[in-house]
Structures are given as structure tokens and as C-alpha cells.
N, C-alpha and C. Protein backbone atom coordinates (compact mmCIF):
# COMPACT_ATOMS: atom_id res chain seq x y z
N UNK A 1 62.43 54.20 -9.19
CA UNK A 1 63.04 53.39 -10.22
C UNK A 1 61.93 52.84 -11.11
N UNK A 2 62.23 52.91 -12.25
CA UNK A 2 61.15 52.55 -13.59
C UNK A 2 61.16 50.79 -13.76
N UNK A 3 60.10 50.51 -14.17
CA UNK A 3 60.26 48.99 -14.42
C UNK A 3 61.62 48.43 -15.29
N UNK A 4 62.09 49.33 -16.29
CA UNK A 4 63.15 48.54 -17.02
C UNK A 4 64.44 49.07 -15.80
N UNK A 5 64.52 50.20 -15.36
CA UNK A 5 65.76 49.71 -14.14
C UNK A 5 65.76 48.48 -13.15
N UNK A 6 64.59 48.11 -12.77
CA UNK A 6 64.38 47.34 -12.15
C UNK A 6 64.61 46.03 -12.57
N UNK A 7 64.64 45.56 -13.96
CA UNK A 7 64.77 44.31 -14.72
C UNK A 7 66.07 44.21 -15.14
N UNK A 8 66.33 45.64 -14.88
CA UNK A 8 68.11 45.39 -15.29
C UNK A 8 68.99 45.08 -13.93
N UNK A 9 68.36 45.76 -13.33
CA UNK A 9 69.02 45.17 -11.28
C UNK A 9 68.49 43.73 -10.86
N UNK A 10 67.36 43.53 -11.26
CA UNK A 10 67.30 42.18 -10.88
C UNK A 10 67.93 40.81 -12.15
N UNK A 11 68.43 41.46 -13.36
CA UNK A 11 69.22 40.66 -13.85
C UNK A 11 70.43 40.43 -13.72
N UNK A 12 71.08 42.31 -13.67
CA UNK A 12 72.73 41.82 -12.78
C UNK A 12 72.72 41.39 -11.44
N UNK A 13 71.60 41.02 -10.89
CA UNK A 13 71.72 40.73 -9.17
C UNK A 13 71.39 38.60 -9.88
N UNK A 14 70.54 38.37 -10.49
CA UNK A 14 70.79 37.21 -10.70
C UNK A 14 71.95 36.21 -11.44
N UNK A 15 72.52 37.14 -12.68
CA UNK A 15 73.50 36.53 -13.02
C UNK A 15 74.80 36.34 -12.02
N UNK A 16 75.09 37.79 -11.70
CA UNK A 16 76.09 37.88 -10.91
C UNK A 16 75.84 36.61 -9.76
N UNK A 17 74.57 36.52 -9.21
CA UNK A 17 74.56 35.18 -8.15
C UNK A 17 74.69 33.95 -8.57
N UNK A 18 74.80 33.38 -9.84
CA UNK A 18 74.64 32.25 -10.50
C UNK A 18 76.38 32.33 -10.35
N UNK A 19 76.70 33.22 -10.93
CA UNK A 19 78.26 32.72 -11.49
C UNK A 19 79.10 33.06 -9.78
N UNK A 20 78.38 33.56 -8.80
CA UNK A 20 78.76 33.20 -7.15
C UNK A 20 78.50 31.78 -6.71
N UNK A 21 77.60 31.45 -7.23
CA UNK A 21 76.84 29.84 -6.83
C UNK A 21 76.34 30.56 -5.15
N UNK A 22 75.50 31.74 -5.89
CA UNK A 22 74.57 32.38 -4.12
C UNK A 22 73.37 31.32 -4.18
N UNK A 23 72.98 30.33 -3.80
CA UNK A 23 71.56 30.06 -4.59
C UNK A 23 70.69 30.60 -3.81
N UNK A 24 71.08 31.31 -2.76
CA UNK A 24 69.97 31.62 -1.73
C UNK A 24 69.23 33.07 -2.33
N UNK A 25 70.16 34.25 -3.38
CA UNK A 25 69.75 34.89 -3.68
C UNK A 25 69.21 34.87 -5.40
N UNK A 26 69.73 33.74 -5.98
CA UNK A 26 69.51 33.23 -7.45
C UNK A 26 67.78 32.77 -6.97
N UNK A 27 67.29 32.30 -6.22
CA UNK A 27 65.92 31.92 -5.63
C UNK A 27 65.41 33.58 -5.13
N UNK A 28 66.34 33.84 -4.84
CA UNK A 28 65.01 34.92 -5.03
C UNK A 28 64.82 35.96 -6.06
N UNK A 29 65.36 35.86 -6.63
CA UNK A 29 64.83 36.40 -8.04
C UNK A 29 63.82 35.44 -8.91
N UNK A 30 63.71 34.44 -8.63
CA UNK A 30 63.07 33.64 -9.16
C UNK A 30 61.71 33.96 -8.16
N UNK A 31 60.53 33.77 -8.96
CA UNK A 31 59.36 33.72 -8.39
C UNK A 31 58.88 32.11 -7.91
N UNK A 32 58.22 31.97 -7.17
CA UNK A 32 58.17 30.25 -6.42
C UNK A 32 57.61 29.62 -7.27
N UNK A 33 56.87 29.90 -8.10
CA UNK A 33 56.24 28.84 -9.14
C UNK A 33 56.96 29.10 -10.89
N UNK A 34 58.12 29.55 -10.68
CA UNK A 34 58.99 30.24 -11.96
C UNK A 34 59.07 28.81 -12.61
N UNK A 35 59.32 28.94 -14.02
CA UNK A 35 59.90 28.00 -14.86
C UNK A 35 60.92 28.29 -15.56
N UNK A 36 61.91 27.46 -15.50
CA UNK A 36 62.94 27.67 -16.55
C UNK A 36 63.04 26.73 -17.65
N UNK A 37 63.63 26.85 -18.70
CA UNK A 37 63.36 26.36 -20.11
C UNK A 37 64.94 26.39 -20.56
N UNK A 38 65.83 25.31 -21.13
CA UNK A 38 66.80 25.41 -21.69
C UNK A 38 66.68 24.52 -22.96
N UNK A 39 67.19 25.09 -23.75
CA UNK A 39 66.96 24.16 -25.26
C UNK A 39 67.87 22.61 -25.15
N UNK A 40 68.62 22.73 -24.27
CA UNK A 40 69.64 21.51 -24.37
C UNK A 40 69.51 20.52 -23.15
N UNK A 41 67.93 20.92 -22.32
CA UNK A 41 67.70 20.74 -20.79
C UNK A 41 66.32 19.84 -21.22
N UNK A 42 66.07 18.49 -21.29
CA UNK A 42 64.95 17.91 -21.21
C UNK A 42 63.77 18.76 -20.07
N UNK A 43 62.34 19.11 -20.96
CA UNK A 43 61.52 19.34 -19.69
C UNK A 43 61.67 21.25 -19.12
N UNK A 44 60.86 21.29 -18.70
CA UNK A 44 60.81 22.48 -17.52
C UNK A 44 61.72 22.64 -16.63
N UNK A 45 61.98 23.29 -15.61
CA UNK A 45 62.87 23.52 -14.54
C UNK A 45 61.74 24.42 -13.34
N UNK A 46 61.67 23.86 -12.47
CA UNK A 46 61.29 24.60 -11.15
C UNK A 46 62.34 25.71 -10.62
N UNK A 47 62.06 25.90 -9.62
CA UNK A 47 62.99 26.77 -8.47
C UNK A 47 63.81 25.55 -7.77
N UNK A 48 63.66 24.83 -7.40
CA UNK A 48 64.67 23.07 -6.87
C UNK A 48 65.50 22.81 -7.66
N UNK A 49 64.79 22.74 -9.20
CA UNK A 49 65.64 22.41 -10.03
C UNK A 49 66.49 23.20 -10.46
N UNK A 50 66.70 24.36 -10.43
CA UNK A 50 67.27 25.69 -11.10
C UNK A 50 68.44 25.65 -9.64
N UNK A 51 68.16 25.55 -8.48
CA UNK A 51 69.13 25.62 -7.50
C UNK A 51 69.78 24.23 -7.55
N UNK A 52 69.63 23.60 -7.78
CA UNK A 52 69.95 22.23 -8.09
C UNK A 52 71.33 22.10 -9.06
N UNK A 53 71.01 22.90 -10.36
CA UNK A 53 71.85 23.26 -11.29
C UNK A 53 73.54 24.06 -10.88
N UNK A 54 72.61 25.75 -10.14
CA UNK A 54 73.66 26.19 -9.95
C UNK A 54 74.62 25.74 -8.85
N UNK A 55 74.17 25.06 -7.98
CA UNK A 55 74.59 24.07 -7.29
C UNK A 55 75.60 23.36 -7.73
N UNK A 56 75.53 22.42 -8.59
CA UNK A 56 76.30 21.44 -9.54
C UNK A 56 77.12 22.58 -10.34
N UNK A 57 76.84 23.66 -10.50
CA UNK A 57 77.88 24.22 -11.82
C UNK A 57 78.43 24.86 -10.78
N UNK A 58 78.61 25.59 -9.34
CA UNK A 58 79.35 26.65 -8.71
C UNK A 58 80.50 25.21 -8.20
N UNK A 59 79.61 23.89 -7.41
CA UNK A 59 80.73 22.90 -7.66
C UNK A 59 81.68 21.94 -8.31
N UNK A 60 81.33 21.94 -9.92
CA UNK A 60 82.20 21.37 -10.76
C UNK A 60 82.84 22.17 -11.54
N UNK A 61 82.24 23.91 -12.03
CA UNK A 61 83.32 24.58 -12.36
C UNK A 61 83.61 26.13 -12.00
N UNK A 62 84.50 26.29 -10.90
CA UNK A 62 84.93 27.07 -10.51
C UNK A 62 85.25 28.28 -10.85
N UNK A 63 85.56 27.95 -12.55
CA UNK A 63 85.81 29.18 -13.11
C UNK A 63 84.98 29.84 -14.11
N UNK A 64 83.41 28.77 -13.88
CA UNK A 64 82.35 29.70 -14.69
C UNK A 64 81.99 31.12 -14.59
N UNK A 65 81.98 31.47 -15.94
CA UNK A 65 82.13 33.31 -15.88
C UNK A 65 80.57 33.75 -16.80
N UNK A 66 80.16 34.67 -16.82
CA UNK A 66 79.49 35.58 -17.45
C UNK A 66 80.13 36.57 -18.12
N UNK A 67 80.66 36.84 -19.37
CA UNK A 67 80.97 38.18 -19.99
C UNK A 67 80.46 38.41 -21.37
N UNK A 68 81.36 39.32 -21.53
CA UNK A 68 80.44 40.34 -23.30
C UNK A 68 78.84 40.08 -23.14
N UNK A 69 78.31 40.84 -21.85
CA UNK A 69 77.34 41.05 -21.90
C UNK A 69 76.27 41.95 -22.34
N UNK A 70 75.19 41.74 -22.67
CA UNK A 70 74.45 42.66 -24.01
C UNK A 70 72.74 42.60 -23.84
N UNK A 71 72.68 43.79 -23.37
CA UNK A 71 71.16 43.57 -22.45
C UNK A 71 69.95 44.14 -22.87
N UNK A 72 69.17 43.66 -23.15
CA UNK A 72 67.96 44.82 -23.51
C UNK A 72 66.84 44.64 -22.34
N UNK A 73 66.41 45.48 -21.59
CA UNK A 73 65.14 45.28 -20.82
C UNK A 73 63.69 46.13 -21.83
N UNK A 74 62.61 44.95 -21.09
CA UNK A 74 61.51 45.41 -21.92
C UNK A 74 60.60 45.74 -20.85
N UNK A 75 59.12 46.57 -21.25
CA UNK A 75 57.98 46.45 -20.42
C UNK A 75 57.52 44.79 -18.99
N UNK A 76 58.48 43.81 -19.83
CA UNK A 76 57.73 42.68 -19.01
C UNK A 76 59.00 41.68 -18.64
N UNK A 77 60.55 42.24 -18.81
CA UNK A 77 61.12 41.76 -18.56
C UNK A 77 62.66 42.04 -19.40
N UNK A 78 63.63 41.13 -19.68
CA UNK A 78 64.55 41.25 -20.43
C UNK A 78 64.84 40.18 -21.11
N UNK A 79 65.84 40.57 -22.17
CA UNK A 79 66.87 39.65 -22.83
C UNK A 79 68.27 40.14 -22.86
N UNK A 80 68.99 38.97 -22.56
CA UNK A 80 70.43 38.56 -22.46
C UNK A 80 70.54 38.05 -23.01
N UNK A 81 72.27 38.71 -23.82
CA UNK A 81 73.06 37.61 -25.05
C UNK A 81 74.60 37.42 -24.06
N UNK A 82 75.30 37.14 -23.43
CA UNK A 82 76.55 36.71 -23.34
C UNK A 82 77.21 35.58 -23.27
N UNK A 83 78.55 35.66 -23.03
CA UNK A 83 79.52 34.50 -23.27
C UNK A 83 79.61 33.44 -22.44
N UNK A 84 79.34 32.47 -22.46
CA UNK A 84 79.72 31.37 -20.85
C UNK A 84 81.28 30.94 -21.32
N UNK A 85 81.99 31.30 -20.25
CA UNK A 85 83.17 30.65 -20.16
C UNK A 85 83.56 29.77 -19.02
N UNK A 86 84.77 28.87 -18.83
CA UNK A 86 85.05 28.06 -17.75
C UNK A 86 85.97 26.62 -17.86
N UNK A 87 86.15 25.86 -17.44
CA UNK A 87 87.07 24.74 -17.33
C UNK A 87 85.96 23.76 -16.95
N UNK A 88 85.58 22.91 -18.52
CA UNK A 88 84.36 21.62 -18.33
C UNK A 88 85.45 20.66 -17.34
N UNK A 89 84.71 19.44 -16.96
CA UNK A 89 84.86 18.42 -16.39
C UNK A 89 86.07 17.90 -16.82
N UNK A 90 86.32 17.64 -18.17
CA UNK A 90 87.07 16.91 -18.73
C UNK A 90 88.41 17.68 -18.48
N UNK A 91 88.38 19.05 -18.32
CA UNK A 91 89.42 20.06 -18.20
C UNK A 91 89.39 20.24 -18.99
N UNK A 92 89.09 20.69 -20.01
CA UNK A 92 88.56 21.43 -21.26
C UNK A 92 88.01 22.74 -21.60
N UNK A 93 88.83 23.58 -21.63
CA UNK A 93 88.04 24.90 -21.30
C UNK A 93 87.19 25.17 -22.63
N UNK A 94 85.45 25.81 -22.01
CA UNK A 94 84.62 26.03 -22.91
C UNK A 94 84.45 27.37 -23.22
N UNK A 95 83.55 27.50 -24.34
CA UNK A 95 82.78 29.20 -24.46
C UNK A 95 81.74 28.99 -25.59
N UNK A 96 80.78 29.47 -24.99
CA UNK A 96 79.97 29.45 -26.08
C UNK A 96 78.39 31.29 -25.64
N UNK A 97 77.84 31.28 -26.55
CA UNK A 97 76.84 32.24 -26.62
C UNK A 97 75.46 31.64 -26.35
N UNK A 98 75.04 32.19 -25.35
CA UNK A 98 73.80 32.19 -24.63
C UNK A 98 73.03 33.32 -24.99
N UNK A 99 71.55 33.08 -25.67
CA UNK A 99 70.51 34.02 -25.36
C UNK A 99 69.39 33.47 -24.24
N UNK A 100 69.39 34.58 -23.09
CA UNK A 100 68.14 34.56 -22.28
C UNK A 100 66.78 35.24 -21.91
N UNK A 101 65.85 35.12 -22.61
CA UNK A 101 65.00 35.80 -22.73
C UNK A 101 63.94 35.50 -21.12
N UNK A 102 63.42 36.95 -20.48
CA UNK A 102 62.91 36.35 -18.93
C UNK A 102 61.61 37.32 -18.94
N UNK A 103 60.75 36.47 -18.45
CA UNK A 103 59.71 37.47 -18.29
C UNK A 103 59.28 37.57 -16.66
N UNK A 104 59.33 39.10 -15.93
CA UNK A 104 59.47 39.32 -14.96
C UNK A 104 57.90 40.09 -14.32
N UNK A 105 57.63 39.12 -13.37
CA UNK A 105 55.79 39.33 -12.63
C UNK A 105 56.53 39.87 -11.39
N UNK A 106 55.70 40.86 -10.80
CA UNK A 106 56.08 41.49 -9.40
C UNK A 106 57.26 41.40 -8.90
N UNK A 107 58.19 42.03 -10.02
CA UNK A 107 59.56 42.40 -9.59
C UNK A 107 60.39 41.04 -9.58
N UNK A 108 60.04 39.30 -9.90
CA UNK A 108 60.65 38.29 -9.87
C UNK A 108 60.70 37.68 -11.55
N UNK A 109 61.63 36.61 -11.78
CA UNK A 109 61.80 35.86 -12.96
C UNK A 109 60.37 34.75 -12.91
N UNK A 110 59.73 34.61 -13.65
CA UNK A 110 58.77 34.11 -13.48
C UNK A 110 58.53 32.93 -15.23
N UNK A 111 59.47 33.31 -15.85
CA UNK A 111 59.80 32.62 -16.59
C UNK A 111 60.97 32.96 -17.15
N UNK A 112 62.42 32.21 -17.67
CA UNK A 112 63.38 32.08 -18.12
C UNK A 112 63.68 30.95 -19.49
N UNK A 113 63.34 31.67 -20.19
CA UNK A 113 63.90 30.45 -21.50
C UNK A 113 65.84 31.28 -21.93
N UNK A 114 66.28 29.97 -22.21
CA UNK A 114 67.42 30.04 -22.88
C UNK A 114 68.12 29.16 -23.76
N UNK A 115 68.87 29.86 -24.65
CA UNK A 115 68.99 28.97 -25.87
C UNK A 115 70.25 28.91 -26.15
N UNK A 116 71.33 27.77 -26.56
CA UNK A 116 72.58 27.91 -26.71
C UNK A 116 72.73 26.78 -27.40
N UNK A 117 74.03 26.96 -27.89
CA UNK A 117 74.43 25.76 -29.10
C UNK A 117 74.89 24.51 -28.14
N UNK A 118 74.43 23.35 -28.34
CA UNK A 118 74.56 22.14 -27.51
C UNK A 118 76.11 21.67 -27.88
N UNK A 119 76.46 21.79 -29.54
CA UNK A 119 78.00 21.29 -29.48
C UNK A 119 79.05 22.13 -29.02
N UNK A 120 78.63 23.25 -29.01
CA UNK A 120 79.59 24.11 -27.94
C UNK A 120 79.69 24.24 -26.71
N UNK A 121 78.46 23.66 -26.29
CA UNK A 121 78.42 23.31 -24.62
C UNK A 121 78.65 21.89 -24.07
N UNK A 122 79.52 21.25 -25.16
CA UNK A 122 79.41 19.64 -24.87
C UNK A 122 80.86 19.81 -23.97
N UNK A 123 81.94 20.28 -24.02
CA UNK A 123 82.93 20.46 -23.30
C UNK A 123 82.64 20.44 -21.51
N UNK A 124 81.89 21.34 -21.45
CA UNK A 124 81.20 21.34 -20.07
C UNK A 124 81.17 20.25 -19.40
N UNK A 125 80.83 18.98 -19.84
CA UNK A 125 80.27 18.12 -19.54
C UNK A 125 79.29 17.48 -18.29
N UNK A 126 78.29 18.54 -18.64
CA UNK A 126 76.85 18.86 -17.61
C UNK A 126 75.74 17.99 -18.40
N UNK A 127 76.17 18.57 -19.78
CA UNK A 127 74.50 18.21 -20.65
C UNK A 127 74.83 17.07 -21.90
């Protein structure tokens, strides 16, 4: 398997675990000293903090989804554009467009930035 199959299996193996709330396998795609980056997220994110998250989102919304997904893998990793859908806090069902751009060291996420519109994710009521 070529490096971009590989970035594309370890991205449907991480999303797909996020929207499971696996965190045991969402950590391991993550490399131990990984950072994550969200535009609407004060600060950095560790591996604690990133399980921390999906944690809180597999238990407050049940029906968070991943779709219209749209993938490009590169030499050092990938980018993702899809839809977040689900039922915020308030009971409010959301959707909005996520880009995730990841750069992937010895087969792990080793950095994750992502960017999404904050008033479309205010429904959620996470951030």
C-alpha cells in the first residue's frame, strides 16, 4: 500500500471513530505528541484534549454524523471537506462545512488543523 492509500485508511479509520465516540482508536491515529488546531477552539489541543472532546460530543450528541465527504490525500498527509450534522444541546439540529487539513509522520496524525464557520456551529452548543 502507497503512502496516499494509507492516509486515506487512516482517515476513514479516524473519522469513522470520532463519529463512533471509539476514543481508544481516534488516539491512535493520533501520534502522542499530535496537535490539533480548530479555528473556533482557543489554543492547541493534545491527544487528552482531542479525547476529551470526542468524549463530550459521542455524549451530548448522539446523532453526530460525517457526510458529503470530499478527500484529497497528499505526499504528507490529507485534506477533508465534509458536512457535520446532528441534534445541538438546545435540540436544534445543526450542519455546517468543515475543512481538515492533517499532516501524517509514521503512518499517525501528527498535526490536524480545522476550520469551520463558528455561526453555523453555534447550534451545537459545544463552542
Amino acid at each position: 500500500m502507497g503512502k496516499h492509500e494509507e492516509h486515506d485508511a487512516l482517515a476513514e479509520r479516524m473519522f469513522g471513530a470520532i463519529m463512533a465516540g471509539d476514543i481508544d482508536t481516534v488516539l491512535a491515529c493520533y501520534s502522542d505528541d499530535a496537535v490539533m488546531r480548530i479555528n473556533v477552539a482557543p489554543g492547541d489541543m493534545g491527544p487528552a484534549d482531542i479525547a476529551g472532546m470526542v468524549q463530550m460530543v459521542s455524549e451530548k450528541i448522539p446523532d453526530f454524523t460525517y457526510s458529503d465527504i470530499r478527500r484529497v490525500t497528499t505526499d504528507d498527509g490529507f485534506v477533508e471537506q465534509h458536512l457535520v450534522t446532528g441534534t445541538g444541546l438546545t435540540g436544534q439540529p445543526f450542519s455546517f462545512e468543515v475543512c481538515a487539513v492533517a499532516k501524517v509522520v509514521d503512518g499517525r496524525v501528527a498535526v490536524l488543523e480545522e476550520y469551520a464557520d463558528s455561526a453555523a456551529m453555534a447550534p451545537m452548543g459545544l463552542f
